[in-house]
Structures are given as C-alpha cells and as structure tokens.
N, C-alpha and C. Protein backbone atom coordinates (compact mmCIF):
# COMPACT_ATOMS: atom_id res chain seq x y z
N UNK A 1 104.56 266.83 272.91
CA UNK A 1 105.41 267.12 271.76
C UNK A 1 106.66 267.86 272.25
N UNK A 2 107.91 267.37 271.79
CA UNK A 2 109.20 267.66 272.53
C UNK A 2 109.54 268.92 271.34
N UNK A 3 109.02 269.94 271.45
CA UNK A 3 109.17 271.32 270.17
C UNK A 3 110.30 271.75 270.29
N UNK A 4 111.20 272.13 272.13
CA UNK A 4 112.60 272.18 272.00
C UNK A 4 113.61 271.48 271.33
N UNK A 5 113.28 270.15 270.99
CA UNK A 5 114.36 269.26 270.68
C UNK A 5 114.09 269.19 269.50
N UNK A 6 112.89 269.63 268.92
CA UNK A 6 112.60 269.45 267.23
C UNK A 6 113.34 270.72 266.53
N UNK A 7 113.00 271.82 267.81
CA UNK A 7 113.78 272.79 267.02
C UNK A 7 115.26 272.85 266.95
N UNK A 8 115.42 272.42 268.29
CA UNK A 8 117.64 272.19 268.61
C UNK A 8 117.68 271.33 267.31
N UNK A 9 117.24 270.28 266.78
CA UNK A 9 117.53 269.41 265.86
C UNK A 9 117.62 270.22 264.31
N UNK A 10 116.97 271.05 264.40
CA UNK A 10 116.73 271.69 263.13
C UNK A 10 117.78 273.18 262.74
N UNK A 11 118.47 273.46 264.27
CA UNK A 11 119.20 274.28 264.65
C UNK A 11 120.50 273.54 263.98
N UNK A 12 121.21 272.70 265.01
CA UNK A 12 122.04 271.47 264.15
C UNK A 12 122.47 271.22 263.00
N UNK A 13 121.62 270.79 262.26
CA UNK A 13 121.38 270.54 260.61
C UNK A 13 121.74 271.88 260.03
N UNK A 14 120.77 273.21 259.92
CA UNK A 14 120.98 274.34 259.86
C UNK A 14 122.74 274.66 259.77
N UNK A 15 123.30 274.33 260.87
CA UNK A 15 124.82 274.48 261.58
C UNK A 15 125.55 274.02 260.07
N UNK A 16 125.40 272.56 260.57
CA UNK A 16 125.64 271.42 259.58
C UNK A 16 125.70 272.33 258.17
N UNK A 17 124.38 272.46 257.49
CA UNK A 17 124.75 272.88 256.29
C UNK A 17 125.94 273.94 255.87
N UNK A 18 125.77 275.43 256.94
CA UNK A 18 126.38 276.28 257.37
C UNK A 18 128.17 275.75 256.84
N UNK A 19 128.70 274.66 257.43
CA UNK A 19 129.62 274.34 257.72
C UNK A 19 129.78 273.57 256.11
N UNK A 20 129.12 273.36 255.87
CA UNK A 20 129.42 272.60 254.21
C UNK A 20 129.17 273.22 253.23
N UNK A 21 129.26 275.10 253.64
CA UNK A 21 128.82 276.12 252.61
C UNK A 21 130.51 276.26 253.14
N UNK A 22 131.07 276.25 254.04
CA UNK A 22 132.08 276.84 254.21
C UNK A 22 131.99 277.78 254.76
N UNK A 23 130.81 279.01 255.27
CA UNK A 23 130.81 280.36 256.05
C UNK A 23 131.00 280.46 257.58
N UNK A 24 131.97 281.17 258.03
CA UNK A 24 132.17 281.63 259.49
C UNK A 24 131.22 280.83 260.21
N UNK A 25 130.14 280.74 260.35
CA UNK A 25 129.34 280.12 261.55
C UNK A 25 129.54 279.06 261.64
N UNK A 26 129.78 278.44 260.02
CA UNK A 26 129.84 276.88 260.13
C UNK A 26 130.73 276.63 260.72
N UNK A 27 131.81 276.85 260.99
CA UNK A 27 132.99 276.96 261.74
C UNK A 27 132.76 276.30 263.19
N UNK A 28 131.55 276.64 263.52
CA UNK A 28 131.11 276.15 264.87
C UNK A 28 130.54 275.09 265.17
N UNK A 29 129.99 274.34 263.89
CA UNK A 29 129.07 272.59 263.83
C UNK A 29 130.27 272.08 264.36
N UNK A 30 131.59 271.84 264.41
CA UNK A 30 132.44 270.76 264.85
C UNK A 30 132.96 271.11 266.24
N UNK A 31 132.25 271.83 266.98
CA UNK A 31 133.00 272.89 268.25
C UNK A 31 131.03 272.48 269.30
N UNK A 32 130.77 272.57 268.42
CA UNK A 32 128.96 272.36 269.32
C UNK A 32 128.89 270.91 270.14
N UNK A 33 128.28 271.14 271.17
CA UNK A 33 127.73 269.18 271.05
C UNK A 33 126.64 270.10 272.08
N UNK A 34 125.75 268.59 272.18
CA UNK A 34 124.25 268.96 273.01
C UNK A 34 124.62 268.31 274.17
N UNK A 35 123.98 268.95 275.68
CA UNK A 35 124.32 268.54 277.03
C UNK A 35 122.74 267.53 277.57
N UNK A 36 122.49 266.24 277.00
CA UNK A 36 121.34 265.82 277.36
C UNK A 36 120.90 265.56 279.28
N UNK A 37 120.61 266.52 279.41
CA UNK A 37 120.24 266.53 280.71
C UNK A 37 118.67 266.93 281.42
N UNK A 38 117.82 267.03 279.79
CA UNK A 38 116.38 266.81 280.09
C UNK A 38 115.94 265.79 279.59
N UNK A 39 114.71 265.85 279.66
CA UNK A 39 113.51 264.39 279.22
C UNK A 39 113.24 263.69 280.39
N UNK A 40 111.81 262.79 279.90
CA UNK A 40 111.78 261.53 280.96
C UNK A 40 112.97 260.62 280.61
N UNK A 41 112.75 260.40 281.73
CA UNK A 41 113.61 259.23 282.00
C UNK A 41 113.33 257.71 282.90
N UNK A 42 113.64 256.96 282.61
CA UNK A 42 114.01 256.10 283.87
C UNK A 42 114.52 256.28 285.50
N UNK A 43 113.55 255.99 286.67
CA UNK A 43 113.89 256.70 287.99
C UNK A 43 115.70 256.23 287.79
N UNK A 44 115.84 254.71 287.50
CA UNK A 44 116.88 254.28 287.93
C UNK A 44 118.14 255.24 286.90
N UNK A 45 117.85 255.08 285.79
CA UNK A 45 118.51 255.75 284.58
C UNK A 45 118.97 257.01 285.10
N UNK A 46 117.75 258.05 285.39
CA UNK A 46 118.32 259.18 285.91
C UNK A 46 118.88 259.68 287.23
N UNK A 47 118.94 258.36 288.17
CA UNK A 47 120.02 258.12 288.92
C UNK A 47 121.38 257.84 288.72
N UNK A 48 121.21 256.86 287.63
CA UNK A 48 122.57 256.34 287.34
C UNK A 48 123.77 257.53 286.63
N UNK A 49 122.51 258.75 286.06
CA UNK A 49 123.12 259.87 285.35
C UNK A 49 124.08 260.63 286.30
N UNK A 50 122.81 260.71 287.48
CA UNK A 50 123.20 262.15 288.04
C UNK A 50 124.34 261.42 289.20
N UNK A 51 124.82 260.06 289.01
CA UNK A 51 126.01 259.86 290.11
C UNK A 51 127.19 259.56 289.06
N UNK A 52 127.28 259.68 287.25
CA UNK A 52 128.02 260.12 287.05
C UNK A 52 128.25 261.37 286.37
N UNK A 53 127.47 262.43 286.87
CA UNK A 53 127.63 263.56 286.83
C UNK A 53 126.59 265.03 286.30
N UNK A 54 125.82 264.25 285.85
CA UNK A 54 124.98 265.11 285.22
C UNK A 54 124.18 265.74 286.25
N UNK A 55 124.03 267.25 285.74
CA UNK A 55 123.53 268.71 286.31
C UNK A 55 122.14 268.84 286.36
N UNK A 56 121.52 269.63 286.71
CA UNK A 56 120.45 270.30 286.87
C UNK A 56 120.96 271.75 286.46
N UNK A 57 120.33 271.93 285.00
CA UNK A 57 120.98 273.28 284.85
C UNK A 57 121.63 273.77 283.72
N UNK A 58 122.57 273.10 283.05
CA UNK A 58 123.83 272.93 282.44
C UNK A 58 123.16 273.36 280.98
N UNK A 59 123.80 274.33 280.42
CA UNK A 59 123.30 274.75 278.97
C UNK A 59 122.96 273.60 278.07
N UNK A 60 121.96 273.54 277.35
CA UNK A 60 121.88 272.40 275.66
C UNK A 60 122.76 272.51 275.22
N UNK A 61 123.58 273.66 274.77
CA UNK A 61 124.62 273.55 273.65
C UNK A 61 125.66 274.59 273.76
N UNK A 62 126.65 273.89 274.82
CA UNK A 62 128.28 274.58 274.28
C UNK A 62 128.86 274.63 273.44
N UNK A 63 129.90 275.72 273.08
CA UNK A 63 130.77 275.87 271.98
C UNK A 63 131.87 275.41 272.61
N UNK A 64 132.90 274.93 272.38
CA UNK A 64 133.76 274.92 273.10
C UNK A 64 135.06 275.68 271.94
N UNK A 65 134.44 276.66 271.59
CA UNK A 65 135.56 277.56 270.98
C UNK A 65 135.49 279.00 271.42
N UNK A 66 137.04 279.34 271.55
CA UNK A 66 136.59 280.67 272.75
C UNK A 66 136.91 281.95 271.46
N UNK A 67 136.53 282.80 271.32
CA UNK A 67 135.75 283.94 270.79
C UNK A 67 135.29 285.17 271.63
N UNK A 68 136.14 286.41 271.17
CA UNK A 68 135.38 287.59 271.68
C UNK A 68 136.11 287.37 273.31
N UNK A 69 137.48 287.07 273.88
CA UNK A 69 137.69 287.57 274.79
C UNK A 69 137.29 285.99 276.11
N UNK A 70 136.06 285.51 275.22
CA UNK A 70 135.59 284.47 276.20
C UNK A 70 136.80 283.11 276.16
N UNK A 71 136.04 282.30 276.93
CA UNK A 71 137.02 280.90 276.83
C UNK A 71 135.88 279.70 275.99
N UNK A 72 134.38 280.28 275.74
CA UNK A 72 133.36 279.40 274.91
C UNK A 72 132.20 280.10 274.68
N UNK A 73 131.19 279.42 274.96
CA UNK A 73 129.79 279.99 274.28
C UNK A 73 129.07 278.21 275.05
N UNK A 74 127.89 279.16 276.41
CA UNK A 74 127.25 278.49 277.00
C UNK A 74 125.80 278.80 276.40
N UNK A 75 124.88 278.08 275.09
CA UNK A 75 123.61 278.37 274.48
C UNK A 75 122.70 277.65 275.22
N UNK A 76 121.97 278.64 276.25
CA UNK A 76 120.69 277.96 276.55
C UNK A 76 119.48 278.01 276.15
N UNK A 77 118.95 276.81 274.91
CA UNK A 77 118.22 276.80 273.89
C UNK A 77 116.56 276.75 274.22
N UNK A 78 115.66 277.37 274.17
CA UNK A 78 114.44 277.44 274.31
C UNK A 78 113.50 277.25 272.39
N UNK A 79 112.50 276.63 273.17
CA UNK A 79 111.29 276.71 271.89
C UNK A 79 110.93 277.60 271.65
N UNK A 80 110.79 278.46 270.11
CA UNK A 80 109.75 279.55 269.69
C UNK A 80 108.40 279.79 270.76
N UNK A 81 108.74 280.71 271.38
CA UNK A 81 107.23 281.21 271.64
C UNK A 81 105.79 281.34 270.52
N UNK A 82 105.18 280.95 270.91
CA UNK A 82 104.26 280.71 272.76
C UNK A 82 104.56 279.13 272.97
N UNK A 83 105.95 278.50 272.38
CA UNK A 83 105.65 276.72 272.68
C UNK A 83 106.66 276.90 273.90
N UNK A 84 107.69 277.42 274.30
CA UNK A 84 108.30 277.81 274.99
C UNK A 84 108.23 277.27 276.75
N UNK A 85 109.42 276.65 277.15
CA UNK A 85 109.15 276.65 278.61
C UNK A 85 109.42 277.74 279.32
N UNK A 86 109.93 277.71 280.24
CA UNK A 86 110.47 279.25 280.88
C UNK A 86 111.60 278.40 281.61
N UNK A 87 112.75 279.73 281.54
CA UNK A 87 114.19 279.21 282.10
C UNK A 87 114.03 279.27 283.66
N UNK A 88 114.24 277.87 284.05
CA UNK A 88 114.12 277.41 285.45
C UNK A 88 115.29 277.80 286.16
N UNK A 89 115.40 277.97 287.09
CA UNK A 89 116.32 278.68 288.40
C UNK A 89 117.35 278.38 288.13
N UNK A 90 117.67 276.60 288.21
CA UNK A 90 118.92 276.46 288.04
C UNK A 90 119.93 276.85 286.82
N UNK A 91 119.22 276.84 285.49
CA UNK A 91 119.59 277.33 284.30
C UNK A 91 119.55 278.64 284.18
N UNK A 92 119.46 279.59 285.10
CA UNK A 92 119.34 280.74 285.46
C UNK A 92 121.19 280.77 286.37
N UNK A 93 120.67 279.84 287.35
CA UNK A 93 122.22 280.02 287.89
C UNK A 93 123.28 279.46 286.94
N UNK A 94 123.31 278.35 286.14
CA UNK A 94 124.58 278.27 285.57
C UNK A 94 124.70 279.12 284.42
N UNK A 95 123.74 279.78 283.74
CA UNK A 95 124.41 280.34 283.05
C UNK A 95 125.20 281.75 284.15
N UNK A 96 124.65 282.46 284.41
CA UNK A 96 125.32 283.40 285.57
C UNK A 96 126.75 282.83 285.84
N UNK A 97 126.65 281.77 286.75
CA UNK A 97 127.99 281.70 287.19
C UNK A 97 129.54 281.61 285.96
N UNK A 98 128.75 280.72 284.32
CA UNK A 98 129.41 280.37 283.55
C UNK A 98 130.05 281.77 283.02
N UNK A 99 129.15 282.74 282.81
CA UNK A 99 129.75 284.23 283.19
C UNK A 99 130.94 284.31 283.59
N UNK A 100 130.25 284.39 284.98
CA UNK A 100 131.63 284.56 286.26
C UNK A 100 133.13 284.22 285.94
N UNK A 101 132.80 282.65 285.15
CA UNK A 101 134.01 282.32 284.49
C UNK A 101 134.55 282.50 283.71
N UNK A 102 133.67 283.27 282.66
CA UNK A 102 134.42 283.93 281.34
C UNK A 102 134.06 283.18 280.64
N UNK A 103 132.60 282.48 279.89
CA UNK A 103 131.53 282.14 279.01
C UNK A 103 131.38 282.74 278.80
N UNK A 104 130.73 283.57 277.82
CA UNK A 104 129.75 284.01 277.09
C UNK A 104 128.49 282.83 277.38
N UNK A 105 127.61 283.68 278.25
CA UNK A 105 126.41 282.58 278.89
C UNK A 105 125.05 283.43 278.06
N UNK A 106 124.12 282.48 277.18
CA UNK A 106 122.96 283.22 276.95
C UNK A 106 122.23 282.36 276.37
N UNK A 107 120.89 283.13 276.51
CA UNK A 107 119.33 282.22 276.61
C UNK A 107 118.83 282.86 274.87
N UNK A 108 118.65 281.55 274.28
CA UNK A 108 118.00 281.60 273.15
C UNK A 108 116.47 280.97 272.77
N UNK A 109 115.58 281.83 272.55
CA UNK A 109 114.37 281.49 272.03
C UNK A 109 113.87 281.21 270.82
N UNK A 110 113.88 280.21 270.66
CA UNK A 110 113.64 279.62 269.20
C UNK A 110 114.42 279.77 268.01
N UNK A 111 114.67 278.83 267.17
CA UNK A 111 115.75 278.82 265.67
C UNK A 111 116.46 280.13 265.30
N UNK A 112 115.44 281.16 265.20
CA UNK A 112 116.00 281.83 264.38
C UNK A 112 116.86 283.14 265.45
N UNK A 113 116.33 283.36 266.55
CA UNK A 113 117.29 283.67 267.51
C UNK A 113 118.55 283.19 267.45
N UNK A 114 118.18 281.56 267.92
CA UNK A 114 119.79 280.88 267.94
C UNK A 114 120.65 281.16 266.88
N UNK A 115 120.24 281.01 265.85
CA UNK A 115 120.96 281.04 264.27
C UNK A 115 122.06 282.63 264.52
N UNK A 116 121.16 283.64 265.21
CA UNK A 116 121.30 284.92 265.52
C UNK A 116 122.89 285.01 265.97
N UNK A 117 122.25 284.68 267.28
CA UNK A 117 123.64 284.17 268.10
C UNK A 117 124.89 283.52 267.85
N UNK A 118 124.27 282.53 267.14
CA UNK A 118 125.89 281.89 266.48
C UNK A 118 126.19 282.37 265.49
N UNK A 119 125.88 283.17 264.46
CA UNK A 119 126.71 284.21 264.00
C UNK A 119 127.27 285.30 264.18
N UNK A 120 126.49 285.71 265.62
CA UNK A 120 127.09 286.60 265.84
C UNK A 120 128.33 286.56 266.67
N UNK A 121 128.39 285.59 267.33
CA UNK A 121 129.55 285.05 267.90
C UNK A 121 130.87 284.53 267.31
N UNK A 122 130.56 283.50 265.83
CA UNK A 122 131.21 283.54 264.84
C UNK A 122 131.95 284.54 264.49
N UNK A 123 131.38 285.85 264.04
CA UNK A 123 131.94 286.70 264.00
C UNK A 123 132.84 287.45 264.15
N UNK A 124 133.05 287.16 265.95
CA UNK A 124 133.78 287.52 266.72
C UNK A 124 135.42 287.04 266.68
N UNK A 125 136.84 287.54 266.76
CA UNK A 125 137.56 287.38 267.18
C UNK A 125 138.06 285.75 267.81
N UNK A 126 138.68 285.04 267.48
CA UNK A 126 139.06 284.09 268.42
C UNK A 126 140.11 284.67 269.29
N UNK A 127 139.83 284.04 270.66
CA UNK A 127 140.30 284.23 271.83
C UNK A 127 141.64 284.23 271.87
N UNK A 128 142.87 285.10 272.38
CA UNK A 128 144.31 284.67 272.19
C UNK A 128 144.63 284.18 273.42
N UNK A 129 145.10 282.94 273.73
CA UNK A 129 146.23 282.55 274.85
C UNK A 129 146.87 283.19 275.03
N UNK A 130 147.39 283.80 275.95
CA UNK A 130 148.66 284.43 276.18
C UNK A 130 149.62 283.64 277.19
N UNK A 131 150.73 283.43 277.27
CA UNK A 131 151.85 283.14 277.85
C UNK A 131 151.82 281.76 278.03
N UNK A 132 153.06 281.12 278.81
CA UNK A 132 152.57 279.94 278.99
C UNK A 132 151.65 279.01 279.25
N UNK A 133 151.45 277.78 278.91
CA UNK A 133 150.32 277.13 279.60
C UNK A 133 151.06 275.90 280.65
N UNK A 134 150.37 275.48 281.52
CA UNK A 134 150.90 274.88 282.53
C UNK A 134 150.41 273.30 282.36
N UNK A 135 151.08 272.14 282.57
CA UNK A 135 151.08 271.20 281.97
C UNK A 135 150.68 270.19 283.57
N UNK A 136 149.71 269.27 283.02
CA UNK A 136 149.79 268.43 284.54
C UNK A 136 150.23 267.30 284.84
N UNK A 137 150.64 266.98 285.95
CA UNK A 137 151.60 265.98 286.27
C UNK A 137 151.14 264.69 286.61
N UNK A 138 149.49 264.83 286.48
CA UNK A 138 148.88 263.46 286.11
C UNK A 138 147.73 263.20 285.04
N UNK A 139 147.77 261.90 285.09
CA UNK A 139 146.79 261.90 283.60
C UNK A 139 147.27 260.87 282.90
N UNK A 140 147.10 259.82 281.97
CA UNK A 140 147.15 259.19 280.82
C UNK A 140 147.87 259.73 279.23
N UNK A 141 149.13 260.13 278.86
CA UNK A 141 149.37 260.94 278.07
C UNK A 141 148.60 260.53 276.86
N UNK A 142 148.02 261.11 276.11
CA UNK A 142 147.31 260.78 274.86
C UNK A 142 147.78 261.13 273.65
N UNK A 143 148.97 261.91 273.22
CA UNK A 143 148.99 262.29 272.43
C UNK A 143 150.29 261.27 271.58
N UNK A 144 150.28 260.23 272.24
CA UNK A 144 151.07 259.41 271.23
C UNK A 144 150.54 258.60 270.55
C-alpha cells in the first residue's frame, strides 16, 4: 500500500481547495508540482529516467515561490507514523545542500504536518529581488 502517495494526494486536493477558498496557502497549489522519482518501476524505464535526469534524493514537492528570504520551499513528504519510511541518505543530502542554496529545505510527516508547513510558509513574506537581473545570451526566446 503506497500510504505516502495516498497521503501527498490528499495533501494536493487539501491545497487545491485552500486555493478556491482564496486563503494565503492556497496561493501555493499553482507554485507546487510533485518530483516523481520513487516507485517501481521498469529496469529499462528507470534507466531511461535517470539518463534524462532524474535524482536519487530530490524533494516530492517544491514550491517554486520564494518566501521568507528563501528563493523556494524544498517539502520532503513522509507518511503519518507508524506507516512512515525513514528519510534515506540521499534525501538527507539534498535537502542539506538545497539549504546551502537558499531553500527553505524540510522533512514533513504526514498531512497534517505538511498542511503545517505550508501555511506557515505562506505566511511568510515574499522574497524581494534586488537589483538587476542578468539576462542570457542563449536560449530560444519565449516570450513572443
């Protein structure tokens, strides 16, 4: 029984409604997405992943809205205890390093934790840019 993903799913929705009440947290359902980088898989499948790019490690669910000083919000989502796995090394190191970078990196145990967290982060301040930003000289322009 996949209890992490029943609960991330129920986390989601939760968001979802959040966001169609109109309150601060909801703010964050259109800023979330999930990083699928567990489950079985296919040997070949999860080859084909990890040569275009996928981690060992990498949070369930970024924000990609920066808040409180940070540049996002790295949520590494766990099942309610006692269904719970335990955070494996590497998800140990990326959140750490995502730190390093100026994430807000943290480990959540079950729904109502998470729920915790993203309001309390909500809460927070959005991040100010300051000064210029620097533009790059390659790339596909998209914005026409």
């Amino acid at each position: 029984m996949d209890w992490e993903g029943q609960e991330q799913a129920v986390l989601i929705r939760w968001l979802y409604g959040e966001k169609m009440r109109g309150t601060a947290v909801g703010e964050l359902y259109d800023a979330i997405y999930h990083v699928p980088n567990g489950g079985a898989r296919h040997k070949k499948t999860a080859s084909d992943l990890k040569r275009q790019g996928v981690k060992a490690g990498v949070s369930d669910l970024p924000v990609r809205q920066a808040r409180g000083g940070w540049h996002g919000l790295y949520l590494e989502f766990k099942a309610t205890p006692p269904r719970h796995s335990s955070l494996a090394q590497s998800q140990r190191d990326w959140l750490e390093s995502s730190e390093g970078e100026g994430y807000c990196a943290v480990l959540a145990r079950g729904f109502e934790e998470a729920k915790a967290v993203l309001r309390e982060y909500a809460s927070w301040p959005r991040t100010q840019v300051e000064g210029p930003r620097r533009e790059l000289a390659n790339g596909t322009e998209w914005r026409r």
